[in-house]
Protein backbone atom coordinates (compact mmCIF):
# COMPACT_ATOMS: atom_id res chain seq x y z
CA UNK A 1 277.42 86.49 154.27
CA UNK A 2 278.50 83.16 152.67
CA UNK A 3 276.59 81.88 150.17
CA UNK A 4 276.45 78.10 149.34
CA UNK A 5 277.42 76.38 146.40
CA UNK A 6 276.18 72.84 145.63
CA UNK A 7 278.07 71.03 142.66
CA UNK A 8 276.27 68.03 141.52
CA UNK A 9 275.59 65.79 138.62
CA UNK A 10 275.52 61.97 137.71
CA UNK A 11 278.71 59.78 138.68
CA UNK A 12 282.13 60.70 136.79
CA UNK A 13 281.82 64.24 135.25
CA UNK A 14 283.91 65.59 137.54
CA UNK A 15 282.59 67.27 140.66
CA UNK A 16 285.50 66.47 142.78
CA UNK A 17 288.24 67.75 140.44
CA UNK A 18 286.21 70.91 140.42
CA UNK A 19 285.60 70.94 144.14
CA UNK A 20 289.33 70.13 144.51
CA UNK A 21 290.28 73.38 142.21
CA UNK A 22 287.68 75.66 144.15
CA UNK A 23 288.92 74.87 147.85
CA UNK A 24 292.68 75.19 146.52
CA UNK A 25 294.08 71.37 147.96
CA UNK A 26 293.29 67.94 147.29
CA UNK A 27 290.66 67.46 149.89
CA UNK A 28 288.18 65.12 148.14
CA UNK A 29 289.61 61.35 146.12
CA UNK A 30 290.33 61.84 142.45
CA UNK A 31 289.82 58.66 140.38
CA UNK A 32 288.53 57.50 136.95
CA UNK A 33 286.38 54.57 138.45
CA UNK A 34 282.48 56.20 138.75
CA UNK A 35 280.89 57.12 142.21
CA UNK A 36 283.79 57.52 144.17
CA UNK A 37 282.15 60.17 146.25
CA UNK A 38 279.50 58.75 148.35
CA UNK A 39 279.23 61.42 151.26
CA UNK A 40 278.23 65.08 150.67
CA UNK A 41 281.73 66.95 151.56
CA UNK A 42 281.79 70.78 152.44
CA UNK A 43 284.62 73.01 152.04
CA UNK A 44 285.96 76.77 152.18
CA UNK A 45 285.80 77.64 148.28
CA UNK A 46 287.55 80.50 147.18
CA UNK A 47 288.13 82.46 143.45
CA UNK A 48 290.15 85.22 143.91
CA UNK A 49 288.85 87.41 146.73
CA UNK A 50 285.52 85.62 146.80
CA UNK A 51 284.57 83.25 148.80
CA UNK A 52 281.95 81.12 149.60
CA UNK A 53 280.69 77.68 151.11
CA UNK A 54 281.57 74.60 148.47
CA UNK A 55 279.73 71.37 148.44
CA UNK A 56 280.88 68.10 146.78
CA UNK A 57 278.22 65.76 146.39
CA UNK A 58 277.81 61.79 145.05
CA UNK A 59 277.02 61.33 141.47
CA UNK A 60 273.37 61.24 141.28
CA UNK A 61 272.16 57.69 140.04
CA UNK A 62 268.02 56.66 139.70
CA UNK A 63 268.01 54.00 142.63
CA UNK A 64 265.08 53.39 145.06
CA UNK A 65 264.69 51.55 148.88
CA UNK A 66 267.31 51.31 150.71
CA UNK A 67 270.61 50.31 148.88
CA UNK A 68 273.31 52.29 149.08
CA UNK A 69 272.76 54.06 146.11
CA UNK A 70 269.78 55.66 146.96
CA UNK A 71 270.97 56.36 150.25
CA UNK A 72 273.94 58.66 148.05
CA UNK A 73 270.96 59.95 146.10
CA UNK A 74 269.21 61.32 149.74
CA UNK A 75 272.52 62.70 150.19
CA UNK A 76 272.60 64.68 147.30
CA UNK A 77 268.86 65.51 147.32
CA UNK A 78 269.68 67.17 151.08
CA UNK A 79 272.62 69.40 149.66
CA UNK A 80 270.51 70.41 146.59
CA UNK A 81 267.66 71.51 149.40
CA UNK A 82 270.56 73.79 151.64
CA UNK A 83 272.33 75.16 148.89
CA UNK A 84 272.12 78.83 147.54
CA UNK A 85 273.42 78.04 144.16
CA UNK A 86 273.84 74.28 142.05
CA UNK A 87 276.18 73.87 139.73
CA UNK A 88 274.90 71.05 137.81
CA UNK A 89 277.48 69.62 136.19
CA UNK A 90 277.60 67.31 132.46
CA UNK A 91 280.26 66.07 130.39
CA UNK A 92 280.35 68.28 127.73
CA UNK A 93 282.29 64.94 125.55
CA UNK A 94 280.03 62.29 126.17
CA UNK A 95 276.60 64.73 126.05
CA UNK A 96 273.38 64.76 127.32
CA UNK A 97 272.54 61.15 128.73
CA UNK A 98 269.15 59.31 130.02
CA UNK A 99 270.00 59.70 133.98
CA UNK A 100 271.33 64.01 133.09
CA UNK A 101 267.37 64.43 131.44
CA UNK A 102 266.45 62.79 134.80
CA UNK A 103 268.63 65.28 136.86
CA UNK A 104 268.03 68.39 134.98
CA UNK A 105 264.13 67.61 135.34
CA UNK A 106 264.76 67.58 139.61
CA UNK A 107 267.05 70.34 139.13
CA UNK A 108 264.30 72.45 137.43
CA UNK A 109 261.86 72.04 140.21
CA UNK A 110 264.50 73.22 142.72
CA UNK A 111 264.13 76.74 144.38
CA UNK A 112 267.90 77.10 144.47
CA UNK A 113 270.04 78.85 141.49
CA UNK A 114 270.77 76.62 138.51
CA UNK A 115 273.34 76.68 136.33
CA UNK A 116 274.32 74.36 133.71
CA UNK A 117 278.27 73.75 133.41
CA UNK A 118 280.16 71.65 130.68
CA UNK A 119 283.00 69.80 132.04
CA UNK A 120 285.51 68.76 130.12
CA UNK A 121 284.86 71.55 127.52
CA UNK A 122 288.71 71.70 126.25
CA UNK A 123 288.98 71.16 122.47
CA UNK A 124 286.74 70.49 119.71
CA UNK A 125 284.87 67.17 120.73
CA UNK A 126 282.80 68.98 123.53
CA UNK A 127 281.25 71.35 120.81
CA UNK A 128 278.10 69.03 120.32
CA UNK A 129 277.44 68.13 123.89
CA UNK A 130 277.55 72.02 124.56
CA UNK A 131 274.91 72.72 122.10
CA UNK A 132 273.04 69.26 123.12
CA UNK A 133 272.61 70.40 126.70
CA UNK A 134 270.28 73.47 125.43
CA UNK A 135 267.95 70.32 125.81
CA UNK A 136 267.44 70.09 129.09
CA UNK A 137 265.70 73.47 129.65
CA UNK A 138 268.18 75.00 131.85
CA UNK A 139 269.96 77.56 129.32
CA UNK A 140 273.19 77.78 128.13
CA UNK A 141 276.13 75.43 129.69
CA UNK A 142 279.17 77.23 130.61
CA UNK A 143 282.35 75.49 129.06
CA UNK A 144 284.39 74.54 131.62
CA UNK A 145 287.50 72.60 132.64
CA UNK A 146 288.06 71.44 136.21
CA UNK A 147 291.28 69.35 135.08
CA UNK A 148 292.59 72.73 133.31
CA UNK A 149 290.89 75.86 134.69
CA UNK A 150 289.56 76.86 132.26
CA UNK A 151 286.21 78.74 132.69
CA UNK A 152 287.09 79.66 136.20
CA UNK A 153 286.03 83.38 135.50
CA UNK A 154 282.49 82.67 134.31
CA UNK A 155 281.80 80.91 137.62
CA UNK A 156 283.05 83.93 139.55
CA UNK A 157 280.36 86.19 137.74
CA UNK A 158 278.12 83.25 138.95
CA UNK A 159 279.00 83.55 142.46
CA UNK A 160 279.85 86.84 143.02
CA UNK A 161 276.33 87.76 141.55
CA UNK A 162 274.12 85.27 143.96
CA UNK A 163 276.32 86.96 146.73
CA UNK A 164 275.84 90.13 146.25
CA UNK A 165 272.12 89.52 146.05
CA UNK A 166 271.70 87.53 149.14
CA UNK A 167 273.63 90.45 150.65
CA UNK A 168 271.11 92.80 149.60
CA UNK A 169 268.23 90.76 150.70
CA UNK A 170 270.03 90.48 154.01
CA UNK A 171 269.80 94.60 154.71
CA UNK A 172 266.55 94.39 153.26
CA UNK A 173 265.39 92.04 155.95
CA UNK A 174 267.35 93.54 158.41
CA UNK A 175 266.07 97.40 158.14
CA UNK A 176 262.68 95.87 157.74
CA UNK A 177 262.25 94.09 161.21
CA UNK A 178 260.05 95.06 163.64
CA UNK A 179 260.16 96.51 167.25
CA UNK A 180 257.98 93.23 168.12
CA UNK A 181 261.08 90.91 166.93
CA UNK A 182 263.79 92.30 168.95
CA UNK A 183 265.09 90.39 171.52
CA UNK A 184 264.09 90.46 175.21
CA UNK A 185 266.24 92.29 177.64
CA UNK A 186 266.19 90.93 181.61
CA UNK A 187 266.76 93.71 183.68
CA UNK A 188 267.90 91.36 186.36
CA UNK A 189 271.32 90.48 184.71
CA UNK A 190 273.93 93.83 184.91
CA UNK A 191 275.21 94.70 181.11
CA UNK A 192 278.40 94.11 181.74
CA UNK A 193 278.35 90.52 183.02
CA UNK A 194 278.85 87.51 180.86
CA UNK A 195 278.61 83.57 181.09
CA UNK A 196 281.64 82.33 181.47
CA UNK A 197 281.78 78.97 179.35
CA UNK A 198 283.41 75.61 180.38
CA UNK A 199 285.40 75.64 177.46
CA UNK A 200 286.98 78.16 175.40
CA UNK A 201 284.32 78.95 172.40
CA UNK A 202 286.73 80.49 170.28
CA UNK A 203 288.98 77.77 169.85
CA UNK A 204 287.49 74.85 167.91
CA UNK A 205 288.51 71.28 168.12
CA UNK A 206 289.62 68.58 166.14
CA UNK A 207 288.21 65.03 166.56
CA UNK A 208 289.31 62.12 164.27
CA UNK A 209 287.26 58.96 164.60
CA UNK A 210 289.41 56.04 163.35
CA UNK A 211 288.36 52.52 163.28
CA UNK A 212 288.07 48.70 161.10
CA UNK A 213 286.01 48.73 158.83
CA UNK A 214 281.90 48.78 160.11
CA UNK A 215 283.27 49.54 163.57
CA UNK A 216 279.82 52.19 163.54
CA UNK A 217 282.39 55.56 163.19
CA UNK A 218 279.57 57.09 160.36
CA UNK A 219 276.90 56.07 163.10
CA UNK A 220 278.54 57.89 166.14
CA UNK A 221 278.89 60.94 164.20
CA UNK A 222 275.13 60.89 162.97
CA UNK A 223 274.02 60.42 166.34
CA UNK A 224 276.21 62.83 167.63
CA UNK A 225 275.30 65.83 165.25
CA UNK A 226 271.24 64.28 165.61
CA UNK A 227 271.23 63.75 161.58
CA UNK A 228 272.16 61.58 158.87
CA UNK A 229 275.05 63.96 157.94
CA UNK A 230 277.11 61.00 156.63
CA UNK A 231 276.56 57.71 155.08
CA UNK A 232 275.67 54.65 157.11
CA UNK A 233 274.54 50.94 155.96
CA UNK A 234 275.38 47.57 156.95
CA UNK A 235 277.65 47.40 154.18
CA UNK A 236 281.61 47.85 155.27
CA UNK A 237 284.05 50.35 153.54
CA UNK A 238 281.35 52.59 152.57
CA UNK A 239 283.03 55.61 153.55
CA UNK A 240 285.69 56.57 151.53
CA UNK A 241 286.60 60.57 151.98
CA UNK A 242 287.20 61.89 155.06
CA UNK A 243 284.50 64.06 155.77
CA UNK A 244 284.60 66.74 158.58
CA UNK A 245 281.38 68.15 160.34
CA UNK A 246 281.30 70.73 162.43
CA UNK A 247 279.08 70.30 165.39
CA UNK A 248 278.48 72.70 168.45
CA UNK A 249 278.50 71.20 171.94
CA UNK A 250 278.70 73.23 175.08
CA UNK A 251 278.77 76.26 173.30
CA UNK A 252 282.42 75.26 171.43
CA UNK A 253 282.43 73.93 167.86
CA UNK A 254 284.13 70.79 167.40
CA UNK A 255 285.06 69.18 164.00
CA UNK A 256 284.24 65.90 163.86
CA UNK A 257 286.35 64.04 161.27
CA UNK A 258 284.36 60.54 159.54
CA UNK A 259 287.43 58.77 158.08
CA UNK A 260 287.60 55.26 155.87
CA UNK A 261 287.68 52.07 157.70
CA UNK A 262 291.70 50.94 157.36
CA UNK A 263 292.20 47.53 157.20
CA UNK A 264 295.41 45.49 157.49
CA UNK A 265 298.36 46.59 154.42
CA UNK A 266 298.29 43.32 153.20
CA UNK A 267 294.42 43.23 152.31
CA UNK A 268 294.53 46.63 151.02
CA UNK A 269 295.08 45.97 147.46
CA UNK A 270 292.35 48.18 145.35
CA UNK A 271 293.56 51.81 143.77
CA UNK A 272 290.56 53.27 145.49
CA UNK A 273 290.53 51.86 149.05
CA UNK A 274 294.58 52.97 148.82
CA UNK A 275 293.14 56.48 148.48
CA UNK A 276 290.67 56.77 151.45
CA UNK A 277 292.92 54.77 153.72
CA UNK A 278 296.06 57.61 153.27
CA UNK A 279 293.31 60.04 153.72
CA UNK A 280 292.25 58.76 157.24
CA UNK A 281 296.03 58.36 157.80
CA UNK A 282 296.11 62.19 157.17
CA UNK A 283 293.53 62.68 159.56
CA UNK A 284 295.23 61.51 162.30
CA UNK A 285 298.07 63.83 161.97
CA UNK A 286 295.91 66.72 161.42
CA UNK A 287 293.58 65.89 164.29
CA UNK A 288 293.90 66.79 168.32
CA UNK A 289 292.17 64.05 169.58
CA UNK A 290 292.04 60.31 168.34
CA UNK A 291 288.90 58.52 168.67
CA UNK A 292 289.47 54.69 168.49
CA UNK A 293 286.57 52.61 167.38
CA UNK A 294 286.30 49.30 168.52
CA UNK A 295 283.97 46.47 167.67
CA UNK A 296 282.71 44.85 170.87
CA UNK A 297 281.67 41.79 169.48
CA UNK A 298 285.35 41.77 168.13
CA UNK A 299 287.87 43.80 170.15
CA UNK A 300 291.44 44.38 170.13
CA UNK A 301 292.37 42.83 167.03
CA UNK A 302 295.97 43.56 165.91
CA UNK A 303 294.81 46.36 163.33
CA UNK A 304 293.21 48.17 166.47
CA UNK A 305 296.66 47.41 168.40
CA UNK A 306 298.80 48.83 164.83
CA UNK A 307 296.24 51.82 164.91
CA UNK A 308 296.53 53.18 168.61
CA UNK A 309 300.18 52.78 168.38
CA UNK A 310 300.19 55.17 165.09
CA UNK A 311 298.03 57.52 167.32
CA UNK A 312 300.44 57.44 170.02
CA UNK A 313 303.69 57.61 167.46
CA UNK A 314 301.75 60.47 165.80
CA UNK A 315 302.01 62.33 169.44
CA UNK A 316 297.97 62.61 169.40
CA UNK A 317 295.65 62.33 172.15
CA UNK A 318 293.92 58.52 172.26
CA UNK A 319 290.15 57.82 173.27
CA UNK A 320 289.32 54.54 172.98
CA UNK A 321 285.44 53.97 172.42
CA UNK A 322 284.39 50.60 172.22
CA UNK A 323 280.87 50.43 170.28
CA UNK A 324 278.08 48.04 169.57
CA UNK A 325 277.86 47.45 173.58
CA UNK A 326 273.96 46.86 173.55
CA UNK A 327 275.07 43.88 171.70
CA UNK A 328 277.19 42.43 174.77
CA UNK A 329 275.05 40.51 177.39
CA UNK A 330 277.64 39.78 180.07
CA UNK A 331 278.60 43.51 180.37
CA UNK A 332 280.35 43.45 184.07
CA UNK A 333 282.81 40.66 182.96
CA UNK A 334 283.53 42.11 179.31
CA UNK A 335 284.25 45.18 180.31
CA UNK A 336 287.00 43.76 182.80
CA UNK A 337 288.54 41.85 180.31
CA UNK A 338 288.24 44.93 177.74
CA UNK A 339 290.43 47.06 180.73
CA UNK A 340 292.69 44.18 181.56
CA UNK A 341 293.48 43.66 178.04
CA UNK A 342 293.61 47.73 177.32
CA UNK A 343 296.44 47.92 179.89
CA UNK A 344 298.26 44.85 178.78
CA UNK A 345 298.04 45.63 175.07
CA UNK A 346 298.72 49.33 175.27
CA UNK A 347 301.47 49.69 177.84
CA UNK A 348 302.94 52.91 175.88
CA UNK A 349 299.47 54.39 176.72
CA UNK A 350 298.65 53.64 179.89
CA UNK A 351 295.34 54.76 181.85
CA UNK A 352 294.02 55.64 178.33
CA UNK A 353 290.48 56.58 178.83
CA UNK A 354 288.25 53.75 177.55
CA UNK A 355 284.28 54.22 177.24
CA UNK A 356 281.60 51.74 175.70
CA UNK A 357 279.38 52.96 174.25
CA UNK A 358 276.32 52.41 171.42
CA UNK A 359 276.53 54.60 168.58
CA UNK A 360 273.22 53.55 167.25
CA UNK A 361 271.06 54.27 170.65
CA UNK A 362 273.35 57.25 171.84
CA UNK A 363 273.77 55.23 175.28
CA UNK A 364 277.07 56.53 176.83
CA UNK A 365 277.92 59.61 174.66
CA UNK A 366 277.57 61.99 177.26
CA UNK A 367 281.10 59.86 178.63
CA UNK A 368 282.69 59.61 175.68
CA UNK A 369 282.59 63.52 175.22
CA UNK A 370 283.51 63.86 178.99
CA UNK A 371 286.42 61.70 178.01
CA UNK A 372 287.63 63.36 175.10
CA UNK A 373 287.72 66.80 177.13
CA UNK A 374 289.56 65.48 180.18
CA UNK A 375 292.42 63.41 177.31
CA UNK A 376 292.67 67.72 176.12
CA UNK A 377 293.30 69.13 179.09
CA UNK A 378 296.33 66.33 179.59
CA UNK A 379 297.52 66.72 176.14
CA UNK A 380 297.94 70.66 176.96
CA UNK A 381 299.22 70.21 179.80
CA UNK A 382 302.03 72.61 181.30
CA UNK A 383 303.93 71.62 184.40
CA UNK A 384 305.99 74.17 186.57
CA UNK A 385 309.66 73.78 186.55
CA UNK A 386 309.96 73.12 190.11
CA UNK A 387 307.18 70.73 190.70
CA UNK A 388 309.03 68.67 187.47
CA UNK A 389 312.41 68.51 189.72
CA UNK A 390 311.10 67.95 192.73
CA UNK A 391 309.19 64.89 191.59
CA UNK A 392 312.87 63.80 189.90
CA UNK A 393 313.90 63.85 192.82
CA UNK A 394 311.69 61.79 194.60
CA UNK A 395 312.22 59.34 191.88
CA UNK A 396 315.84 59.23 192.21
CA UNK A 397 315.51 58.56 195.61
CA UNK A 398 312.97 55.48 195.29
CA UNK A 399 315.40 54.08 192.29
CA UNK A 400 318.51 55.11 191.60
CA UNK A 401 320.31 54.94 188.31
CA UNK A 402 321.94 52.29 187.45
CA UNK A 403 326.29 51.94 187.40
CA UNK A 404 327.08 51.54 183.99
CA UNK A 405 331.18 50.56 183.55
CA UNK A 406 331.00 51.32 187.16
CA UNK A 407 330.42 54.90 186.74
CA UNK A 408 326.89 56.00 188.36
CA UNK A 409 324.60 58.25 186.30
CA UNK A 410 323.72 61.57 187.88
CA UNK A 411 320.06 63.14 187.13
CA UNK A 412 320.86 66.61 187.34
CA UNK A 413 317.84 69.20 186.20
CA UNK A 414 314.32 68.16 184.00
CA UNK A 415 311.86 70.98 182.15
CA UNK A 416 308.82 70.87 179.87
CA UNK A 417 309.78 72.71 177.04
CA UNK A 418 305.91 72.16 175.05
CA UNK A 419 302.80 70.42 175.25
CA UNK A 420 300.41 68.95 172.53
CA UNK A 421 301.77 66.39 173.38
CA UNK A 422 303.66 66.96 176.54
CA UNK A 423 307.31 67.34 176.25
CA UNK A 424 310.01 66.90 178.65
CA UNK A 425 314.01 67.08 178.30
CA UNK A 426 316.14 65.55 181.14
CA UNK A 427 319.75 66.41 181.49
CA UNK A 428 322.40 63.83 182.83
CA UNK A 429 325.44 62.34 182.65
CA UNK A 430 326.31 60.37 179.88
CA UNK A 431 322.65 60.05 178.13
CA UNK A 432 323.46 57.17 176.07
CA UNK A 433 324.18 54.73 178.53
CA UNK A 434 321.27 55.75 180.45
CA UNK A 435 318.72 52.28 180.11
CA UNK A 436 315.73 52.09 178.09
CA UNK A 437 313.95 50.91 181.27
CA UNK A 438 314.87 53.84 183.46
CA UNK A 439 313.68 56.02 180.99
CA UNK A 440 310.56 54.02 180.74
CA UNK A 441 309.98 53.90 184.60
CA UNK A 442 310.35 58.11 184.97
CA UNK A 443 307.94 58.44 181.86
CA UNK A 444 305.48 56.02 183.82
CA UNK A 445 306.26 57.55 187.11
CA UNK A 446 305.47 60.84 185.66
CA UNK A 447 301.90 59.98 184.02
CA UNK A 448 300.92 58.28 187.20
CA UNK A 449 302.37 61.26 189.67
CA UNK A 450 300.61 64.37 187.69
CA UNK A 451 297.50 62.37 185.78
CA UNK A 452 298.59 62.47 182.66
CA UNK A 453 296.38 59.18 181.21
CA UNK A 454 295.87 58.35 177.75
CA UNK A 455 298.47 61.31 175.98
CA UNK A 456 301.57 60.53 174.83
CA UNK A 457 304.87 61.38 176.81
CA UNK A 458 307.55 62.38 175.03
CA UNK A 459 311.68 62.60 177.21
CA UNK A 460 314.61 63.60 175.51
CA UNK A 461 317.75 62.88 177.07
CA UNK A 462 320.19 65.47 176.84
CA UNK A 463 323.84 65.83 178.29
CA UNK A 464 324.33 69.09 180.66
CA UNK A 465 324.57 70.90 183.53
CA UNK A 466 321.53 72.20 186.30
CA UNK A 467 321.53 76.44 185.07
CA UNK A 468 320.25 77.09 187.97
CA UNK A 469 322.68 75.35 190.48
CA UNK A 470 325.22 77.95 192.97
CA UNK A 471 328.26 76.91 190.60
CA UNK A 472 326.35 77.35 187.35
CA UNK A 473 325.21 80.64 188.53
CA UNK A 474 328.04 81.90 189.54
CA UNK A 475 329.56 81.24 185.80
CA UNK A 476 326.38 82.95 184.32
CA UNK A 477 326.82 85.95 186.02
């Protein structure tokens, strides 16, 4: 079994640069500025041929009510309360300080497996904040440098000791069950059959949700997992790292991906929000599907417009979810406008599926995941060869190509050659004079004709003959 391993400690020690070394990439922001890490991050942590759960947590600050520090500090306080093993973290340069006394005191209350680690330990000048953290009652800190490596091995014997113990508690409670605890068997149902799911619960899928900033992306994903898995406030930009969650539905895990609010280039001038908006960028081209938060008070802006045509550039599905619609009184008429506007905006995506939705009353969710699921199946799509020509041909016949210098341009033979997103390559006569527009009206022609809304199309237009036409076969054999 996995174990889990919690790293925390107070703001700028460096939990991230260790979390970063642990999970092997650069998955959680780096940067000298304190509390950059405000939502509790999980990752696949791995030291040699051990591996385990990792958890990256906020820097733990003394804050009360409802600001947003103590909403970190919750965060923190819910990691310390799942995880298997803490590695509470100091700076072994600056030493023992007021809020780590405060820390170490939780820490020592904590069920979980403590132990005390020294970052920052290269050189002489951590030598007194090693031997001043004997203080806070929690042994011996080990000397370690995230930046470095250094002191890697002593947290494998860590590890690799609190896994091999819950392993052996694990047989332990397994040979001990009793009869009484073993599940019931209906003789009605034949051994051999099995459910049949709707979708495929081996296969997981990938679900950015990419917005403005305080579009409610944090919110839907709380209500969507039914806890406070990520950071939410009225406060905008508070997310910063990209955090995924994995969530079941329907018997098929889907990882739901939190990003940073991205605002316009030219307002994005801090270090920090640089950071978290190339990390939702990243997202995007690492996700399946593209969730599109919208304000409804404030919809289709031009940073929503810039955004769904990344998506579409990107060749990733588009869901467009336009939240905060308990705040809308004259629904019937908004939401015409919202459509009208969708289709006039977006013509590169057209029929995109768009929902409303609330994320903080759940209203409409069960659409939204209906949505995303149907915006799949089109962005796998695979057409047969023959259905692809025959509809050509119907085209060709409703609107011929135009004569360019006279000559006319012959459509000759069309296949998909992939999907995710669907591709397509056409072969003519002379494909660069064929017109952007007729290329335009056989991509529309073709999402209209076999359903494929809201997923990008992408034709390539090639020179060459139909293989499978009398002369052409003829040559090939």
């Amino acid at each position: 079994m996995k174990i889990t391993v919690a790293i925390v400690g107070r703001p700028n020690v460096g939990k991230s640069t260790l979390f970063n070394r642990l999970v092997g990439r650069r998955m959680a922001l780096v940067d000298d500025t304190p509390g950059v890490t405000r939502d509790r991050r999980e990752g696949e942590g791995r030291i040699g041929e051990l591996e385990f759960t990792l958890v990256d947590t906020a820097g733990y600050e003394e804050a009360t009510g409802n600001s947003l520090e103590a909403r970190m500090r919750q965060q923190t306080e819910t990691a310390i309360a799942e995880a298997d093993v803490i590695l509470f973290m100091i700076d072994a340069r600056a030493g023992i300080t007021p809020l780590d006394q405060t820390f170490g005191a939780l820490l020592r209350k904590s069920n979980s497996e403590v132990h005390l680690v020294g970052n920052k330990a290269e050189g002489r000048a951590s030598e007194a904040g090693l031997l001043d953290a004997f203080s806070l009652g929690l042994g011996e800190a080990i000397p370690l440098s995230a930046e470095h490596g250094v002191g890697i091995g002593d947290l494998y014997n860590i590890i690799a000791k609190a896994a091999e113990e819950a392993k052996l508690l694990e047989e332990e409670v397994k040979a001990g069950a009793d009869k009484d605890y073993l599940p019931q068997i209906n003789v009605d149902v034949e051994p051999d059959s099995e459910i049949v799911p709707r979708w495929d619960p081996n296969r997981h899928l990938n679900v950015a949700i990419v917005g403005r900033p305080n579009a409610g992306k944090s919110t839907l994903i709380n209500r969507l997992v039914g806890e406070e898995r990520v950071l939410t406030g009225p406060e905008a930009g508070i997310t910063r790292d990209s955090i995924m969650v994995p969530w079941e539905y329907e018997g098929r895990t889907i990882n739901l991906v939190d990003t940073a609010g991205i605002r316009r280039r030219a307002k994005v001038r801090k270090k920090l929000e640089k950071l978290a908006v190339a990390d939702a960028l990243r997202s995007i081209q690492y996700a399946e599907i593209v969730v599109l938060m919208l304000d409804a008070t404030q919809p289709f802006e031009k940073q929503d417009l810039q955004l769904a045509d990344l998506v579409e550039r990107e060749g990733r599905a588009l869901v467009i979810a336009v939240n905060k619609w308990d705040l809308i009184k004259d629904k019937n008429q908004t939401l015409e406008k919202l459509r009208e506007a969708c289709e006039r905006l977006l013509p590169q995506l057209r029929g995109v599926p768009l929902i409303t939705l609330s994320g903080l009353t759940g209203k409409n969710i069960p659409n939204l995941m209906q949505a995303i699921f149907e915006i799949e199946r089109n962005w796998n799509i695979r057409l047969p060869t023959s259905k692809v020509n025959q509809w050509l041909s119907s085209m060709v016949q409703a609107h011929t190509p135009p004569a360019v210098s006279g000559r006319r341009l012959k459509m000759r033979y069309m296949t998909q050659v992939k999907s995710r997103p669907p591709t397509f390559i056409l072969f003519c006569s002379r494909p660069d004079a064929l017109p952007t527009a007729y290329t335009r009206y056989l991509v529309n022609g073709m999402r209209e004709h076999f359903s494929i809304h809201g997923s990008p199309i992408r034709l390539w237009i090639r020179a060459g003959e139909n293989p499978y036409h009398e002369k052409n076969k003829r040559k090939l054999g």
